[in-house]
C-alpha atoms as a PDB file:
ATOM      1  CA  UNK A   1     -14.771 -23.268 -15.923  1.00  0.00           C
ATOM      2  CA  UNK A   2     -14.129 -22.689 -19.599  1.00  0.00           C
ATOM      3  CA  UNK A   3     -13.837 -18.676 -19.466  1.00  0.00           C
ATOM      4  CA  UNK A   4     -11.278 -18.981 -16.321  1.00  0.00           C
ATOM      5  CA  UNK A   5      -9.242 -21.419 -18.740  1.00  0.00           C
ATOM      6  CA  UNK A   6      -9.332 -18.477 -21.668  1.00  0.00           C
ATOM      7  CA  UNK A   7      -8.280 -15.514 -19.115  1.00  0.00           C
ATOM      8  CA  UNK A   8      -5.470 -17.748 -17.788  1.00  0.00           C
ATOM      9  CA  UNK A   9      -3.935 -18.280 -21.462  1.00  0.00           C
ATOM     10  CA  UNK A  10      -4.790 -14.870 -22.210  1.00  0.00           C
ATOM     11  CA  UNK A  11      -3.852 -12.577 -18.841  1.00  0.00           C
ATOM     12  CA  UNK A  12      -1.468 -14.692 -16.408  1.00  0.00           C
ATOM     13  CA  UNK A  13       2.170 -12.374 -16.520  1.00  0.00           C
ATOM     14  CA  UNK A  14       4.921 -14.214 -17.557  1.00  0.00           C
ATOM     15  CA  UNK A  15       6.197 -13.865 -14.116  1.00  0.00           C
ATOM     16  CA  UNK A  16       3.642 -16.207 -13.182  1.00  0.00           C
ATOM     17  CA  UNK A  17       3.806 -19.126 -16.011  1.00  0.00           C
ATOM     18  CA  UNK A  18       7.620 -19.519 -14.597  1.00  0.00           C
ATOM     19  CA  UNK A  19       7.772 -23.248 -13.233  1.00  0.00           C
ATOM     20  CA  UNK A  20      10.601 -22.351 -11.628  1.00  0.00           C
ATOM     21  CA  UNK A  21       9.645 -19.202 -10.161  1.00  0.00           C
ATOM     22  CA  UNK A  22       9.468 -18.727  -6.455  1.00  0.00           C
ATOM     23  CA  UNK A  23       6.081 -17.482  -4.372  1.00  0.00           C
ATOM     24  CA  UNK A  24       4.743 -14.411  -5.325  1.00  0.00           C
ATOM     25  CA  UNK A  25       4.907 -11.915  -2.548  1.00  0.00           C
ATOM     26  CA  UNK A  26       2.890  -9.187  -4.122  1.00  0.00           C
ATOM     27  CA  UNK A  27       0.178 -10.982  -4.938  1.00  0.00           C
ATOM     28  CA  UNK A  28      -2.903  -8.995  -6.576  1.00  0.00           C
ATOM     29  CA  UNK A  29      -5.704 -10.097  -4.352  1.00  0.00           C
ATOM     30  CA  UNK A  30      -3.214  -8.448  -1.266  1.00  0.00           C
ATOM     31  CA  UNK A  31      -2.973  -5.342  -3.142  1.00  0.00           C
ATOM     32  CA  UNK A  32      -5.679  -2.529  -1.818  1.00  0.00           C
ATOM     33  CA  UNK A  33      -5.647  -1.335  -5.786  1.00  0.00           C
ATOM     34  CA  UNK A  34      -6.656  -4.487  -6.651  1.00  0.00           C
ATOM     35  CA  UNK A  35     -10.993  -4.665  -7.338  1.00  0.00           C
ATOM     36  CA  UNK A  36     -12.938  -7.896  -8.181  1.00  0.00           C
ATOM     37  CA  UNK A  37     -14.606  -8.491 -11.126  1.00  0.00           C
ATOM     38  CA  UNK A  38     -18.243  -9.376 -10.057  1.00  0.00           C
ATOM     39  CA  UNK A  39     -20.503 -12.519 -10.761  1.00  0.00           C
ATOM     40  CA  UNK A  40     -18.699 -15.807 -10.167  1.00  0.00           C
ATOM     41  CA  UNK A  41     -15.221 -14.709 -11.750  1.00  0.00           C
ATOM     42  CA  UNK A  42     -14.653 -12.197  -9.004  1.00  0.00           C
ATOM     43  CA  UNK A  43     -13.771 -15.296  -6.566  1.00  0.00           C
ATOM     44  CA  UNK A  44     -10.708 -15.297  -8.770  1.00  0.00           C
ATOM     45  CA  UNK A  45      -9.999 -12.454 -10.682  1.00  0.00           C
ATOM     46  CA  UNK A  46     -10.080  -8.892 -10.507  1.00  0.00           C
ATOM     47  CA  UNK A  47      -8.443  -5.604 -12.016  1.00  0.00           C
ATOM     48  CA  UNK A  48      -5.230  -3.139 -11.114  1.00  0.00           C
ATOM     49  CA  UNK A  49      -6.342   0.548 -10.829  1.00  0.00           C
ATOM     50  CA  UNK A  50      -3.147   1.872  -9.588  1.00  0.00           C
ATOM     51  CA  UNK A  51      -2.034   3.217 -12.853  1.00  0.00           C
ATOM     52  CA  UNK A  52       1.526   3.041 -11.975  1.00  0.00           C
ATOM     53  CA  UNK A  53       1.395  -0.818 -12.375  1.00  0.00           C
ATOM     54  CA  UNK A  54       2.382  -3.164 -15.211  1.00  0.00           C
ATOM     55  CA  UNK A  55      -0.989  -4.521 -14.968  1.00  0.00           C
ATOM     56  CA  UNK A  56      -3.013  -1.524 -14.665  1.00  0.00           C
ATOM     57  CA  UNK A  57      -6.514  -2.153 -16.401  1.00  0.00           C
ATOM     58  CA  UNK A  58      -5.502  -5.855 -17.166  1.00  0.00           C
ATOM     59  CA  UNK A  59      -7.552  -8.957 -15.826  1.00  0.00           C
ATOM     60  CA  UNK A  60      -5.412 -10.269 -13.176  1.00  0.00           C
ATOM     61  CA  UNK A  61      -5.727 -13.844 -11.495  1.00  0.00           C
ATOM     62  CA  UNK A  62      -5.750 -13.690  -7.730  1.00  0.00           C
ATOM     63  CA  UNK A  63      -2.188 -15.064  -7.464  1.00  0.00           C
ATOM     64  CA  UNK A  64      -0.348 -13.161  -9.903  1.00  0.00           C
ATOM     65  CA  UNK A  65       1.557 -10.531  -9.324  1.00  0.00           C
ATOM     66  CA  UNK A  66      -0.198  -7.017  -9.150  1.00  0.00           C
ATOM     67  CA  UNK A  67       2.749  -4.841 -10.948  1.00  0.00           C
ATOM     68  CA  UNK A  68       2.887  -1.904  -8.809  1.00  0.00           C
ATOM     69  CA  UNK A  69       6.099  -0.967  -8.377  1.00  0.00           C
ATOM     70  CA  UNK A  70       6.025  -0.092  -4.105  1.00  0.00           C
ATOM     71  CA  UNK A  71       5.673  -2.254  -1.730  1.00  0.00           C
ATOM     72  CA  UNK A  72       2.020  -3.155  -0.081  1.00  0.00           C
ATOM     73  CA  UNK A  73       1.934  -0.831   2.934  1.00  0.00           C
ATOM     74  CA  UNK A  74      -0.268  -3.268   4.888  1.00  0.00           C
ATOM     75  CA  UNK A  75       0.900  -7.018   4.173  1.00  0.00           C
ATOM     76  CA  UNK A  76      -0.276  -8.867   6.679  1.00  0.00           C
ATOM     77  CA  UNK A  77      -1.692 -11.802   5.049  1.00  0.00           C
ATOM     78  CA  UNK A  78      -3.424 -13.055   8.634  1.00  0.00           C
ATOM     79  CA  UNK A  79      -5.688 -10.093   9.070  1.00  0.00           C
ATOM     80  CA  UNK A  80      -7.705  -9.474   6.052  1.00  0.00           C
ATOM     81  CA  UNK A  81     -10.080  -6.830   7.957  1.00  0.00           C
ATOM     82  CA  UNK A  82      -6.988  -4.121   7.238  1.00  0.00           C
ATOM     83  CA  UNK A  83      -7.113  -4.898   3.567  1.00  0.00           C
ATOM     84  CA  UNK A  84     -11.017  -4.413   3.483  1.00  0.00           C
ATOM     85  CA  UNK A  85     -10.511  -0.894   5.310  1.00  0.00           C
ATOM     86  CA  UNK A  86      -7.632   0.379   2.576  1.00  0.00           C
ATOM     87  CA  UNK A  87      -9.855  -1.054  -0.227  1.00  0.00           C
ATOM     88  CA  UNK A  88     -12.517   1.266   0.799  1.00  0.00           C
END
């Protein structure tokens, strides 16, 4: 998809572009302030409302890192029904 090629060029942190870098652990589609765009980009990307993060009001990929600076309280990666219920 074209416009999923722009955003990445545009949006992905630098964090992210890092061949070298390791896995992300905070990941923005694990981050209850994280909110999907709609449509078809919203299988991919999203936006930070916690306006403590880096990234607040940015289009963030899935993957990248969500720039809030405290840890997920709910991280459990296996269960996604607990990240539904803090999204709410």
């Amino acid at each position: 998809m074209e416009i999923h090629e722009l955003l990445c060029n545009k949006w992905l942190s630098d964090y992210f572009k890092q061949e070298d870098r390791d896995f992300i652990e905070k990941q923005a589609l694990h981050c209850p302030f994280y909110v999907p765009l709609e449509g078809e980009l919203g299988s991919d990307w999203g936006v930070i409302v916690n306006p403590e993060s880096t990234r607040f009001g940015l289009p963030t990929f899935e993957h990248d890192f969500c720039g809030c600076p405290h840890k997920h309280k709910v991280g459990d990666q296996d269960n996604p029904d607990e990240w539904k219920k803090l999204k709410k």
